[in-house]
PDBML (XML) file of the C-alpha atoms, coordinates in Angstrom:
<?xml version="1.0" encoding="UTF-8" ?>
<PDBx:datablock datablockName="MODEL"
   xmlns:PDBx="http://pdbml.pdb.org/schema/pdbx-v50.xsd"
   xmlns:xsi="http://www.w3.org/2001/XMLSchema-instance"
   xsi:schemaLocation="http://pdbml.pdb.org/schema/pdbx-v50.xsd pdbx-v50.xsd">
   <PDBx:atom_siteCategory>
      <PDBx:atom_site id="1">
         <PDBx:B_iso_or_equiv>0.00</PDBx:B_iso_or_equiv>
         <PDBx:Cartn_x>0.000</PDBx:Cartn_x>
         <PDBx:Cartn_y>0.000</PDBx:Cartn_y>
         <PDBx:Cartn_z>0.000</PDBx:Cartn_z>
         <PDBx:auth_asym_id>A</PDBx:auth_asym_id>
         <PDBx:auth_atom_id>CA</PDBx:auth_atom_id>
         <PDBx:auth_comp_id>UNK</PDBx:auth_comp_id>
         <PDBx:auth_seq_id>1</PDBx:auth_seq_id>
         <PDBx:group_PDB>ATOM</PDBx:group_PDB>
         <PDBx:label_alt_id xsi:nil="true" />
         <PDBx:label_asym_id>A</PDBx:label_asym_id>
         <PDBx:label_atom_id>CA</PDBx:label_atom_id>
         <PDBx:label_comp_id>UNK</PDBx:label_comp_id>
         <PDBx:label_entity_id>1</PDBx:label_entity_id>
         <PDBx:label_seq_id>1</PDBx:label_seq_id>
         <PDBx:occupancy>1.00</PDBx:occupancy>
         <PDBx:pdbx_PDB_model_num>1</PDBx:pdbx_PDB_model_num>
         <PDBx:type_symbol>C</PDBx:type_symbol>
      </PDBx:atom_site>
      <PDBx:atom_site id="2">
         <PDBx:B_iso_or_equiv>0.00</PDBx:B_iso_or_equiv>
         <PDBx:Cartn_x>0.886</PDBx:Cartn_x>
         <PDBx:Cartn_y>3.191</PDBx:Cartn_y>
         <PDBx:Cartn_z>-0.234</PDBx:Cartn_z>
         <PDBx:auth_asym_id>A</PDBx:auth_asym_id>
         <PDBx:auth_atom_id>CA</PDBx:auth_atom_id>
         <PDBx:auth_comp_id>UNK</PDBx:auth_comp_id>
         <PDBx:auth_seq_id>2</PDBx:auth_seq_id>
         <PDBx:group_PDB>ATOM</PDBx:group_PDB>
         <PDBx:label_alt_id xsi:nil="true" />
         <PDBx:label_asym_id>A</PDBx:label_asym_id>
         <PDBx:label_atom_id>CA</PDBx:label_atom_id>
         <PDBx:label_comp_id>UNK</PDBx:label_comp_id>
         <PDBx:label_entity_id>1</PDBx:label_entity_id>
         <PDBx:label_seq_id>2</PDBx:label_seq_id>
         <PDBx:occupancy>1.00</PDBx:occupancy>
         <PDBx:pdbx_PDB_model_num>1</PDBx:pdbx_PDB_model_num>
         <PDBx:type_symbol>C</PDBx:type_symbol>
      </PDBx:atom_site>
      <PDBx:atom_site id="3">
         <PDBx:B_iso_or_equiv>0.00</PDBx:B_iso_or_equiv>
         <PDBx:Cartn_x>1.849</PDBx:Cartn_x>
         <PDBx:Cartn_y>4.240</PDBx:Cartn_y>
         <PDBx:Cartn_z>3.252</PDBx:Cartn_z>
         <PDBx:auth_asym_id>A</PDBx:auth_asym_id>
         <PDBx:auth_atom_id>CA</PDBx:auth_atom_id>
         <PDBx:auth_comp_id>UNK</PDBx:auth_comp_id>
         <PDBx:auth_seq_id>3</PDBx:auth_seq_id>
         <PDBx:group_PDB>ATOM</PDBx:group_PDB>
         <PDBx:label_alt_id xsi:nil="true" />
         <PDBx:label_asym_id>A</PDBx:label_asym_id>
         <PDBx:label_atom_id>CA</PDBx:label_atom_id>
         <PDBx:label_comp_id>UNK</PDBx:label_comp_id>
         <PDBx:label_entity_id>1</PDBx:label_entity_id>
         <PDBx:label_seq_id>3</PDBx:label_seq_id>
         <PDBx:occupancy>1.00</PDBx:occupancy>
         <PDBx:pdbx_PDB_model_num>1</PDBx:pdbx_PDB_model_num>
         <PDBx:type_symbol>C</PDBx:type_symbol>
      </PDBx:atom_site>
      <PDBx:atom_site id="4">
         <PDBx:B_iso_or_equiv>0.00</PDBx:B_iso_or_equiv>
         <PDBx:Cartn_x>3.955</PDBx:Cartn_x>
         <PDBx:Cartn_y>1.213</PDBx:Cartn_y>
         <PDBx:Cartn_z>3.590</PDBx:Cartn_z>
         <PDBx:auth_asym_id>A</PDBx:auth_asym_id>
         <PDBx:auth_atom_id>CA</PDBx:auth_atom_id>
         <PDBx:auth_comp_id>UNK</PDBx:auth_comp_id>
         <PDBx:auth_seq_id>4</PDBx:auth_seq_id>
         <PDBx:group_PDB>ATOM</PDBx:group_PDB>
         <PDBx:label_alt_id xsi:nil="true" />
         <PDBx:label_asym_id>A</PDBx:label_asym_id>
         <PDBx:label_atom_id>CA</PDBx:label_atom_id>
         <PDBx:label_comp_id>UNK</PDBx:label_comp_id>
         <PDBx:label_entity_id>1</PDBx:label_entity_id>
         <PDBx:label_seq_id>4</PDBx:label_seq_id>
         <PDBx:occupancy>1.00</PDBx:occupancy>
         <PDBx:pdbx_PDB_model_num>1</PDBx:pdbx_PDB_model_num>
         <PDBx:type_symbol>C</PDBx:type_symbol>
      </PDBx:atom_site>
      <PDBx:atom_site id="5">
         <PDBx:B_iso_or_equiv>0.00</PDBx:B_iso_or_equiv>
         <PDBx:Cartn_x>6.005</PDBx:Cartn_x>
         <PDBx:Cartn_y>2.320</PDBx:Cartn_y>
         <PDBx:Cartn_z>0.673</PDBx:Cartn_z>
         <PDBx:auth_asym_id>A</PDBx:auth_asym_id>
         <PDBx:auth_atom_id>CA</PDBx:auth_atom_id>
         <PDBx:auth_comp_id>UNK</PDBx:auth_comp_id>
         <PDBx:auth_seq_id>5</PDBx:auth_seq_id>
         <PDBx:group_PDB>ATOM</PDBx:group_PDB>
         <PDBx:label_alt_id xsi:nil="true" />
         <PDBx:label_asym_id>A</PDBx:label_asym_id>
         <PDBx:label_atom_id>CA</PDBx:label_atom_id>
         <PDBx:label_comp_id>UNK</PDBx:label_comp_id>
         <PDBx:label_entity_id>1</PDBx:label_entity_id>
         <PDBx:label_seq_id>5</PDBx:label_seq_id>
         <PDBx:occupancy>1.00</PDBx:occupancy>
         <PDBx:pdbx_PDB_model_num>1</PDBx:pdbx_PDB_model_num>
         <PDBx:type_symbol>C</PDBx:type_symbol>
      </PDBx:atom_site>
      <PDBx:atom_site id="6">
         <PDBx:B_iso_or_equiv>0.00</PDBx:B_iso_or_equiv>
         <PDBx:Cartn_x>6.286</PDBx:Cartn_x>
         <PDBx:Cartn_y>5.961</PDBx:Cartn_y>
         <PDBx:Cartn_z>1.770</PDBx:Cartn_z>
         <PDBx:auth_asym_id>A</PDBx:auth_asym_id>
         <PDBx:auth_atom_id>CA</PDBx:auth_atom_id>
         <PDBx:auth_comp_id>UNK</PDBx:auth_comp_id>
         <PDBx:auth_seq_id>6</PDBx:auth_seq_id>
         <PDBx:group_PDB>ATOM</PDBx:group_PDB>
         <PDBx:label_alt_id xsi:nil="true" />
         <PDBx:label_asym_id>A</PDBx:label_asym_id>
         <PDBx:label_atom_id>CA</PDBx:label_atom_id>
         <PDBx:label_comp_id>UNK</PDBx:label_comp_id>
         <PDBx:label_entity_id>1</PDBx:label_entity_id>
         <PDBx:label_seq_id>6</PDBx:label_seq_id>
         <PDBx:occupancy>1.00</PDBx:occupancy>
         <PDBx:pdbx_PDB_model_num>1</PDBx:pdbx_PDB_model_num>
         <PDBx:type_symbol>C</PDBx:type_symbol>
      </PDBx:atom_site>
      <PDBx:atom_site id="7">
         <PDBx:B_iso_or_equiv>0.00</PDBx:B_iso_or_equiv>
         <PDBx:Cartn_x>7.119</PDBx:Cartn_x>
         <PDBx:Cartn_y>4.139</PDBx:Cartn_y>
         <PDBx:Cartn_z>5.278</PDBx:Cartn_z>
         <PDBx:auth_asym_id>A</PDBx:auth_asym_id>
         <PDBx:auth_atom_id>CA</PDBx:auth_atom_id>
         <PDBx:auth_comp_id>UNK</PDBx:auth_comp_id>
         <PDBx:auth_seq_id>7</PDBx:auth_seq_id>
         <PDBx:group_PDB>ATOM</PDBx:group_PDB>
         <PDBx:label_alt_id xsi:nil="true" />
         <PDBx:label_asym_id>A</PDBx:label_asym_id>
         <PDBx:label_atom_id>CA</PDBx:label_atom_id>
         <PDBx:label_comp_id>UNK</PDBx:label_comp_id>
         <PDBx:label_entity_id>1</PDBx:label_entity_id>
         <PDBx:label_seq_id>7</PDBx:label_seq_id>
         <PDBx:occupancy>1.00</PDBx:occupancy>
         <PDBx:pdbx_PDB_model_num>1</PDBx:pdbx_PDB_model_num>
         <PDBx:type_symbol>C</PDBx:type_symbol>
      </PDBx:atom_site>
      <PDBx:atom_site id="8">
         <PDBx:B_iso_or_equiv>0.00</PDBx:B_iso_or_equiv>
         <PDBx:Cartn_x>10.327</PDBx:Cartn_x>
         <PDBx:Cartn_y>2.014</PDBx:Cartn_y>
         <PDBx:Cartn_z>3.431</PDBx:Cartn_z>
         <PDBx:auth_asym_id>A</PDBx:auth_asym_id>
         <PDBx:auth_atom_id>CA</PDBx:auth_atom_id>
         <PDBx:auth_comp_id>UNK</PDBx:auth_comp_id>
         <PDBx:auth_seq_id>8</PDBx:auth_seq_id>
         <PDBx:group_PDB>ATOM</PDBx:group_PDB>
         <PDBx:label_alt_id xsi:nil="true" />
         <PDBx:label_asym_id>A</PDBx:label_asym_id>
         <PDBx:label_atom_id>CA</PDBx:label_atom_id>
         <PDBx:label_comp_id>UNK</PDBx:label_comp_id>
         <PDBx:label_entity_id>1</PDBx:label_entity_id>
         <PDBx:label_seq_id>8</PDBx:label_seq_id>
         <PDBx:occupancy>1.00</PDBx:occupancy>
         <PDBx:pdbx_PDB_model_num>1</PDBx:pdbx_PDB_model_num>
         <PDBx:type_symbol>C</PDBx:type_symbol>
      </PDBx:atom_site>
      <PDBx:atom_site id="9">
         <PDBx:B_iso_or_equiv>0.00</PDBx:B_iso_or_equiv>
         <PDBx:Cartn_x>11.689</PDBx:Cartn_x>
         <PDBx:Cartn_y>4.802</PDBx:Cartn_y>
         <PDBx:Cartn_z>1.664</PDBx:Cartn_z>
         <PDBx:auth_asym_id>A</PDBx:auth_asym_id>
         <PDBx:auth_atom_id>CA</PDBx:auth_atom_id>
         <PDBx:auth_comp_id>UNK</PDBx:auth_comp_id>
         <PDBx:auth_seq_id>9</PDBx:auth_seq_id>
         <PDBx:group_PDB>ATOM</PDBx:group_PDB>
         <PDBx:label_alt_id xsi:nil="true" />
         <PDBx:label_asym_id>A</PDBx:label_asym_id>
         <PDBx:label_atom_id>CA</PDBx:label_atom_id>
         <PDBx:label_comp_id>UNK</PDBx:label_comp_id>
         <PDBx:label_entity_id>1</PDBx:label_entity_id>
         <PDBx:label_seq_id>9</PDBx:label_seq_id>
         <PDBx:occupancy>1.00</PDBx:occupancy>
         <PDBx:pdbx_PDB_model_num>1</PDBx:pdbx_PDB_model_num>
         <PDBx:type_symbol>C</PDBx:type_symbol>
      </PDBx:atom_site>
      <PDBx:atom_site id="10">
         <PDBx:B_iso_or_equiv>0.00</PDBx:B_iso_or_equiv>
         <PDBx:Cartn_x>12.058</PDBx:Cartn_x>
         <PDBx:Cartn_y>7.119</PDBx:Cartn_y>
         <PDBx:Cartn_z>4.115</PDBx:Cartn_z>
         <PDBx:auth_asym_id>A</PDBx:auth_asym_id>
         <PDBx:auth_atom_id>CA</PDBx:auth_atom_id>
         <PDBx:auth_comp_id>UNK</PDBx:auth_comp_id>
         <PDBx:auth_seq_id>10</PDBx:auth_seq_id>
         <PDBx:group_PDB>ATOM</PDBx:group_PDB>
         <PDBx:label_alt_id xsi:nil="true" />
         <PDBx:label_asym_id>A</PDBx:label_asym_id>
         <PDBx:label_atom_id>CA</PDBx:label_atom_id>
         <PDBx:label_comp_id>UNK</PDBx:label_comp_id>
         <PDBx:label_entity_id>1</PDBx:label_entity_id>
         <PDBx:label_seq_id>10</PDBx:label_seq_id>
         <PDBx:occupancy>1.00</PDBx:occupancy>
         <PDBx:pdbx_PDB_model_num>1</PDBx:pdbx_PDB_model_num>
         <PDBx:type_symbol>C</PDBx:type_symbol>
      </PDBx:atom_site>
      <PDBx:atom_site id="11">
         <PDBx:B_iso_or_equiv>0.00</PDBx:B_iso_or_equiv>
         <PDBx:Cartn_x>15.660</PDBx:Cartn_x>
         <PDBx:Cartn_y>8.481</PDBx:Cartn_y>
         <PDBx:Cartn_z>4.768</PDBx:Cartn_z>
         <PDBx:auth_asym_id>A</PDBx:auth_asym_id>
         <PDBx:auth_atom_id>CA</PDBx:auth_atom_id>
         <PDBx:auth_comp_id>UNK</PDBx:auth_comp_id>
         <PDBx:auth_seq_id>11</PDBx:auth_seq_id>
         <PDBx:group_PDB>ATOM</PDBx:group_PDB>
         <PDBx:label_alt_id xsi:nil="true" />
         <PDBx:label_asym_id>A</PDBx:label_asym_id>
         <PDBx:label_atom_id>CA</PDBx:label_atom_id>
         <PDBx:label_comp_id>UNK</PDBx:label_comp_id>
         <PDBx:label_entity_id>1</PDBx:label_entity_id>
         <PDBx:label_seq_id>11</PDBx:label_seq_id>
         <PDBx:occupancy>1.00</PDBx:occupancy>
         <PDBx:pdbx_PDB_model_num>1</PDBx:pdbx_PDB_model_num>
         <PDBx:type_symbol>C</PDBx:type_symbol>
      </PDBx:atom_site>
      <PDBx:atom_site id="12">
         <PDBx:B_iso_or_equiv>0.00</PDBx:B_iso_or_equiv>
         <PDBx:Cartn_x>17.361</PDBx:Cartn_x>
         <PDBx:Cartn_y>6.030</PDBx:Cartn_y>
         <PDBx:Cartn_z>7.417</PDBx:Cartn_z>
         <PDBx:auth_asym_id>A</PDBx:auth_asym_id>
         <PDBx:auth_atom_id>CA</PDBx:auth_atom_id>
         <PDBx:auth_comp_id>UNK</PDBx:auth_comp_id>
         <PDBx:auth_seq_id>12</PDBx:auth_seq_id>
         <PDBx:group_PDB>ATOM</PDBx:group_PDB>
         <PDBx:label_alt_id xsi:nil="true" />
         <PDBx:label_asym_id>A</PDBx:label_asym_id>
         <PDBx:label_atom_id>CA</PDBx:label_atom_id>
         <PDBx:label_comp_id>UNK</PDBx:label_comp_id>
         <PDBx:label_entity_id>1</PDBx:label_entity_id>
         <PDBx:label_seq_id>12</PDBx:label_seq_id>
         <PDBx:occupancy>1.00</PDBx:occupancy>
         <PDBx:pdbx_PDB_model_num>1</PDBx:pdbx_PDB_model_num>
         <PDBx:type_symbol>C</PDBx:type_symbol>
      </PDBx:atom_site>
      <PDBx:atom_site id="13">
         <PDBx:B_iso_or_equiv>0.00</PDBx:B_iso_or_equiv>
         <PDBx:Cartn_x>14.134</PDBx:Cartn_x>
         <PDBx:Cartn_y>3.600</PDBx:Cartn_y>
         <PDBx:Cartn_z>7.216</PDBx:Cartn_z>
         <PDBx:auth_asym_id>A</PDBx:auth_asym_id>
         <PDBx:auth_atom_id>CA</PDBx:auth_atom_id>
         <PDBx:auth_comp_id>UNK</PDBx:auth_comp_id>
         <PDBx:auth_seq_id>13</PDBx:auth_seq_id>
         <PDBx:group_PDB>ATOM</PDBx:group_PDB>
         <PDBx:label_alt_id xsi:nil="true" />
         <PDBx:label_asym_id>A</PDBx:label_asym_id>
         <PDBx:label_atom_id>CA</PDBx:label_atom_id>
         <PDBx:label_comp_id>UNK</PDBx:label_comp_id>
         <PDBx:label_entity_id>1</PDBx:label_entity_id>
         <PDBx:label_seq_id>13</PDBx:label_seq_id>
         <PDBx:occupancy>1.00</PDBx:occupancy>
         <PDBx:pdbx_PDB_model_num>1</PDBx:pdbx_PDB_model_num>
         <PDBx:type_symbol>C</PDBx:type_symbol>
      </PDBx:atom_site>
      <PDBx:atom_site id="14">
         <PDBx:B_iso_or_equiv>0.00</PDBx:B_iso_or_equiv>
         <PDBx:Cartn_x>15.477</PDBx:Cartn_x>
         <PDBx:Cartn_y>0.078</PDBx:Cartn_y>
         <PDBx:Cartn_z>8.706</PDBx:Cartn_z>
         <PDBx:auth_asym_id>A</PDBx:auth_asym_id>
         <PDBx:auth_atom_id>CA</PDBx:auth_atom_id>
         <PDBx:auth_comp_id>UNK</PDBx:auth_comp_id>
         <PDBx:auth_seq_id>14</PDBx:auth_seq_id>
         <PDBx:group_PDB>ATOM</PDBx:group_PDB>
         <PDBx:label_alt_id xsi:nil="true" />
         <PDBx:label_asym_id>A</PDBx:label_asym_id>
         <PDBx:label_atom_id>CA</PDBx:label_atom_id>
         <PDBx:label_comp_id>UNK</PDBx:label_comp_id>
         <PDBx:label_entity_id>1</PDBx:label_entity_id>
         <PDBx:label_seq_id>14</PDBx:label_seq_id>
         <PDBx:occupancy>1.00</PDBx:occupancy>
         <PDBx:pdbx_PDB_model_num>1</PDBx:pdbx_PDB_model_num>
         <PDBx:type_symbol>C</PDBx:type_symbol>
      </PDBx:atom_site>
      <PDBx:atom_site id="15">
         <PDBx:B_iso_or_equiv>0.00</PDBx:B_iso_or_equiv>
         <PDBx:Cartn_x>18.918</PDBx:Cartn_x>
         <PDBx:Cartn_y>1.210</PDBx:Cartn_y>
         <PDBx:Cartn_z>8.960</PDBx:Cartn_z>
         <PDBx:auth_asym_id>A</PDBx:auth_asym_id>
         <PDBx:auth_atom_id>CA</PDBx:auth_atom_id>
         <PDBx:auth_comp_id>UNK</PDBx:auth_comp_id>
         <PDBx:auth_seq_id>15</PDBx:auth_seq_id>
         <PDBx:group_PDB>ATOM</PDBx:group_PDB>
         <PDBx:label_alt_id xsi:nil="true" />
         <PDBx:label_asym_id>A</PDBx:label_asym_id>
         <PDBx:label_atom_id>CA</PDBx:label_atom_id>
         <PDBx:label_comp_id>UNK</PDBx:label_comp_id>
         <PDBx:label_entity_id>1</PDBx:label_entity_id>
         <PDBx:label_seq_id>15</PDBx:label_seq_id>
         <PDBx:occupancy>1.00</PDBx:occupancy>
         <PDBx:pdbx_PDB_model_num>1</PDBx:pdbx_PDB_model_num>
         <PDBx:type_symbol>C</PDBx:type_symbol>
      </PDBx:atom_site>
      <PDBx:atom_site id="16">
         <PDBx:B_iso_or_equiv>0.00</PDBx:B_iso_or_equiv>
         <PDBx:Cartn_x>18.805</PDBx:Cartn_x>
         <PDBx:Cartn_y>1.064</PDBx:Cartn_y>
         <PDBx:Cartn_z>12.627</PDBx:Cartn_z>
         <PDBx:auth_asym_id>A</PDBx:auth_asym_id>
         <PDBx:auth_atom_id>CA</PDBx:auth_atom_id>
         <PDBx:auth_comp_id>UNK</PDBx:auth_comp_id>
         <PDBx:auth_seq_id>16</PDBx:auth_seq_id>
         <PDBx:group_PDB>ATOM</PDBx:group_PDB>
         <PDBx:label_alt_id xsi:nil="true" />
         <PDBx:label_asym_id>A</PDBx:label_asym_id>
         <PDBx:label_atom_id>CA</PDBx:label_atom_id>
         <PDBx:label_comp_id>UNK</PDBx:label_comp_id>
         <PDBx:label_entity_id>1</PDBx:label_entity_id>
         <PDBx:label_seq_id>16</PDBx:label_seq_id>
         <PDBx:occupancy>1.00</PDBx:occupancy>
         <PDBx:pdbx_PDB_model_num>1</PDBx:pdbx_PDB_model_num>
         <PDBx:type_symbol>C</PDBx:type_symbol>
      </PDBx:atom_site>
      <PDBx:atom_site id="17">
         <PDBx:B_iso_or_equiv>0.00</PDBx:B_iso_or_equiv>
         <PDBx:Cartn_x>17.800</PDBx:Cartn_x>
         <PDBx:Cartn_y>-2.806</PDBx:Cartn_y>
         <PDBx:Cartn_z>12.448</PDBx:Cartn_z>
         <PDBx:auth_asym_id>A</PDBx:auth_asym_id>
         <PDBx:auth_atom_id>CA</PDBx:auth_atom_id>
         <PDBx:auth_comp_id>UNK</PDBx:auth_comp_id>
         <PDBx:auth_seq_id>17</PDBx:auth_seq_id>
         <PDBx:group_PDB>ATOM</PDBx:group_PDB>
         <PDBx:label_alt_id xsi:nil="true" />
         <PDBx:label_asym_id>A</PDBx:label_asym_id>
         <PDBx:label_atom_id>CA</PDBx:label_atom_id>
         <PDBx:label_comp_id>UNK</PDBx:label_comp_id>
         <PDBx:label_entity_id>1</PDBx:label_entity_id>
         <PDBx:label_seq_id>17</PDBx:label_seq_id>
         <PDBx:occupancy>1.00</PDBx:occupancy>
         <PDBx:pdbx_PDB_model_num>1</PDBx:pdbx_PDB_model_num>
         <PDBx:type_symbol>C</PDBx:type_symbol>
      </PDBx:atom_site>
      <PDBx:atom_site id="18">
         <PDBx:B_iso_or_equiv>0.00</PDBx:B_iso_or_equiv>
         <PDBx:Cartn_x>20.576</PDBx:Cartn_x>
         <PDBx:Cartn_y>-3.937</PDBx:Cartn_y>
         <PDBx:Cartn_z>9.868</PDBx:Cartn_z>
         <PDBx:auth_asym_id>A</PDBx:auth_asym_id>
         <PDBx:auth_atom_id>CA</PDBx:auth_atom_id>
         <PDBx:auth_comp_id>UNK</PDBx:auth_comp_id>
         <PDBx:auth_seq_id>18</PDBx:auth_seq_id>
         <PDBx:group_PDB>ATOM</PDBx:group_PDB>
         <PDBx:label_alt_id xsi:nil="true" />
         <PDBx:label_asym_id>A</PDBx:label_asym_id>
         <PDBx:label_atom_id>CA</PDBx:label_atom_id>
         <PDBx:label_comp_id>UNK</PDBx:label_comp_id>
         <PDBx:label_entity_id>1</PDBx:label_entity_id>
         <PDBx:label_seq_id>18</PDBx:label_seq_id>
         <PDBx:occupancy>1.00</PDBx:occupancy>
         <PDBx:pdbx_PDB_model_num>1</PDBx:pdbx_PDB_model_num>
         <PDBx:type_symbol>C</PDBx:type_symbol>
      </PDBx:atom_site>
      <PDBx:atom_site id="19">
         <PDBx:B_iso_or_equiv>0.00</PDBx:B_iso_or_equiv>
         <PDBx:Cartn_x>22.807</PDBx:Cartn_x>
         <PDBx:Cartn_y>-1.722</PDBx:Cartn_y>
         <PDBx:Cartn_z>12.184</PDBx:Cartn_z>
         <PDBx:auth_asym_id>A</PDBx:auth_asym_id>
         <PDBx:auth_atom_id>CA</PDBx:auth_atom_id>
         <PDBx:auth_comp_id>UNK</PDBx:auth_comp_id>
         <PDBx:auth_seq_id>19</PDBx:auth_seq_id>
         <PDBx:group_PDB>ATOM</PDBx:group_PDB>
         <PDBx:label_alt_id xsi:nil="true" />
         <PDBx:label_asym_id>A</PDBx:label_asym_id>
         <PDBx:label_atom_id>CA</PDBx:label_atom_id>
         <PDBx:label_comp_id>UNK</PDBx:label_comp_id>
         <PDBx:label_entity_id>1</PDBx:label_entity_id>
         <PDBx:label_seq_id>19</PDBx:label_seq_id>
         <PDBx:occupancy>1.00</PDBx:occupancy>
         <PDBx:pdbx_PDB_model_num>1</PDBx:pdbx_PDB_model_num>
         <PDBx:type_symbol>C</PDBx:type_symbol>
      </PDBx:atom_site>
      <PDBx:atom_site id="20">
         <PDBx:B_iso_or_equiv>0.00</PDBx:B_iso_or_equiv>
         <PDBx:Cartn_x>22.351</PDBx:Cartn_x>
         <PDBx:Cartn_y>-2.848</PDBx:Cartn_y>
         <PDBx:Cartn_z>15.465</PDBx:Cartn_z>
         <PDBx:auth_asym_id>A</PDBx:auth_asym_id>
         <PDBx:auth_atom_id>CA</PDBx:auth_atom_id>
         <PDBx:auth_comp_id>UNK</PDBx:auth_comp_id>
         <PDBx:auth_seq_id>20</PDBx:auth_seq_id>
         <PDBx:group_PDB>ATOM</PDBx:group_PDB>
         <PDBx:label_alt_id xsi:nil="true" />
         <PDBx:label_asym_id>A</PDBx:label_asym_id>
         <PDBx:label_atom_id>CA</PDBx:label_atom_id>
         <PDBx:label_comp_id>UNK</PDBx:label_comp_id>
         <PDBx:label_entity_id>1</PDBx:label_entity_id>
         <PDBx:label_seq_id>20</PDBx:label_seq_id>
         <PDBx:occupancy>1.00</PDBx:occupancy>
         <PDBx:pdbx_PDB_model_num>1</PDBx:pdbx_PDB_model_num>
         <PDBx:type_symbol>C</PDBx:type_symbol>
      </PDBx:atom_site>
      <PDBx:atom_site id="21">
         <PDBx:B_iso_or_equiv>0.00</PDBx:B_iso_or_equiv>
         <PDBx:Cartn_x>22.679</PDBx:Cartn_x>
         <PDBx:Cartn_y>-7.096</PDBx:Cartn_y>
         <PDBx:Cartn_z>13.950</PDBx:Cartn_z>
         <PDBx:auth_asym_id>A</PDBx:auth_asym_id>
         <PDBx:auth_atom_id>CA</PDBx:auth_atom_id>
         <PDBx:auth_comp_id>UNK</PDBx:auth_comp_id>
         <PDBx:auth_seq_id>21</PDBx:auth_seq_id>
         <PDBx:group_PDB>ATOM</PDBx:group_PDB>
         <PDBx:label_alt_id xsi:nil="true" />
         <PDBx:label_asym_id>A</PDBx:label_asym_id>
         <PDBx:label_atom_id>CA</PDBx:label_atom_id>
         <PDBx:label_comp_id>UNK</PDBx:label_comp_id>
         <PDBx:label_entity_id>1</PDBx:label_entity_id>
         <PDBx:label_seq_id>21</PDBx:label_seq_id>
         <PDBx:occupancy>1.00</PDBx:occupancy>
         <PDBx:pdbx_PDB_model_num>1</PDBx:pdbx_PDB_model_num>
         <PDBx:type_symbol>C</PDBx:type_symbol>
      </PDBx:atom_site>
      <PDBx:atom_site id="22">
         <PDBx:B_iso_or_equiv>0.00</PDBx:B_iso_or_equiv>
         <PDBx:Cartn_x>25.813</PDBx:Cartn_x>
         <PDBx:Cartn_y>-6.592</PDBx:Cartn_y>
         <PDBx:Cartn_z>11.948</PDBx:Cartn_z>
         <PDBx:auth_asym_id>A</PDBx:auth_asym_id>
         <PDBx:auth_atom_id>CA</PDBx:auth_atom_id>
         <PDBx:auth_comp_id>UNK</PDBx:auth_comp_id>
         <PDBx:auth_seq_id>22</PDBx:auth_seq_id>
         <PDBx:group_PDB>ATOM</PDBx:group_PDB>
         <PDBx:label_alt_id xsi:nil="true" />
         <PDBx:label_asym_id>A</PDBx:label_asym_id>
         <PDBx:label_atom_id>CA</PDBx:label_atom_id>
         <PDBx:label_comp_id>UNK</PDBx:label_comp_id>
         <PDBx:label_entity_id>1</PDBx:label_entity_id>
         <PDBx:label_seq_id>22</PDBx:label_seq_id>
         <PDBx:occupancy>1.00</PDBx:occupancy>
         <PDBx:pdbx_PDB_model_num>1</PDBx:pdbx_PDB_model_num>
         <PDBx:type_symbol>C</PDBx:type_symbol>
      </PDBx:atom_site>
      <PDBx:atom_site id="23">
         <PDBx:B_iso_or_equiv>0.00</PDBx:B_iso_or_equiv>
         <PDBx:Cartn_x>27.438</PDBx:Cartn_x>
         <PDBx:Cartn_y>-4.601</PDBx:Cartn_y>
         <PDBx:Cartn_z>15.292</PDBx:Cartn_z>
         <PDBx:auth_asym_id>A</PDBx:auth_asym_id>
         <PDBx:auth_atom_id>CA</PDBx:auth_atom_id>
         <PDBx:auth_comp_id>UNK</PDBx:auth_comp_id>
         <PDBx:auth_seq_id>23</PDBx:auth_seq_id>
         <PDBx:group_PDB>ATOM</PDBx:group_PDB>
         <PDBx:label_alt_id xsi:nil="true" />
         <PDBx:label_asym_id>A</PDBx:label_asym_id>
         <PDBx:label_atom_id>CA</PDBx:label_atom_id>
         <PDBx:label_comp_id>UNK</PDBx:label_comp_id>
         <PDBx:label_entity_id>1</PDBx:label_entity_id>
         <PDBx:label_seq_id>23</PDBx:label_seq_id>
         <PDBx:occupancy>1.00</PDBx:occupancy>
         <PDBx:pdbx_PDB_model_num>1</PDBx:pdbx_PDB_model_num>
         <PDBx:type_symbol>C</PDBx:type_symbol>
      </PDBx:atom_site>
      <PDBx:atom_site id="24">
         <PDBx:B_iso_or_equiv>0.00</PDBx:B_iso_or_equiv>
         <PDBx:Cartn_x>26.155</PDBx:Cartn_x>
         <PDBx:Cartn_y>-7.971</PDBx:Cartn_y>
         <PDBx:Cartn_z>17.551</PDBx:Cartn_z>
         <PDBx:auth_asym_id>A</PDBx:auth_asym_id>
         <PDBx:auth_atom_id>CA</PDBx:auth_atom_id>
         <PDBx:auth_comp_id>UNK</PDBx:auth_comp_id>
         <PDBx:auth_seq_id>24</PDBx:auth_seq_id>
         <PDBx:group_PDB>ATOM</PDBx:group_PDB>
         <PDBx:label_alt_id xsi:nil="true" />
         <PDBx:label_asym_id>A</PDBx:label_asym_id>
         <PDBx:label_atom_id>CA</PDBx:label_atom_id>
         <PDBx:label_comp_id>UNK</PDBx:label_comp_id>
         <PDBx:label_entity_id>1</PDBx:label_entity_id>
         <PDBx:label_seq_id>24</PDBx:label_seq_id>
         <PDBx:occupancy>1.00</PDBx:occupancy>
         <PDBx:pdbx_PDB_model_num>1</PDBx:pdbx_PDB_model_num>
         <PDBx:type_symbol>C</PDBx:type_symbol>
      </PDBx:atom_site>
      <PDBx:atom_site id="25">
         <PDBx:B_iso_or_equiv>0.00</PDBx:B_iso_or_equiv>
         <PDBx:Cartn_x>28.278</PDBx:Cartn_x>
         <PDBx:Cartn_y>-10.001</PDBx:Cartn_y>
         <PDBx:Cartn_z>14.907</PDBx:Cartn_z>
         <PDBx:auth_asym_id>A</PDBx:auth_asym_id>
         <PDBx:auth_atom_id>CA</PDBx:auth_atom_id>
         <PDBx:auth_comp_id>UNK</PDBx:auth_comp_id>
         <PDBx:auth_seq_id>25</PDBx:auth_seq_id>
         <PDBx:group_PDB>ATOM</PDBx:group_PDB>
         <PDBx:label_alt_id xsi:nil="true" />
         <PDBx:label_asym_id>A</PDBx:label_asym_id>
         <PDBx:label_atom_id>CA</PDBx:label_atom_id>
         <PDBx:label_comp_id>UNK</PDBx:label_comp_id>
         <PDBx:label_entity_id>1</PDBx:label_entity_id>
         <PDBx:label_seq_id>25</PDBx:label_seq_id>
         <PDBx:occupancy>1.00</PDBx:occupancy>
         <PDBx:pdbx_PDB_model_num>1</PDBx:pdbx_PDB_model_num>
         <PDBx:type_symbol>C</PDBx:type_symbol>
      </PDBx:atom_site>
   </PDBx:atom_siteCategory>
</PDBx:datablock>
């Protein structure tokens, strides 16, 4: 939907996630 793809392509949208799991490794 719509808002879901506004939601992914915000600036920085699910950078936190990837970042936290690849500083855990």
């Amino acid at each position: 939907g719509k808002d879901l793809r506004e939601r992914l392509n915000q600036p920085g949208a699910g950078s936190a996630a990837v970042d936290d799991n690849n500083s855990n490794d």
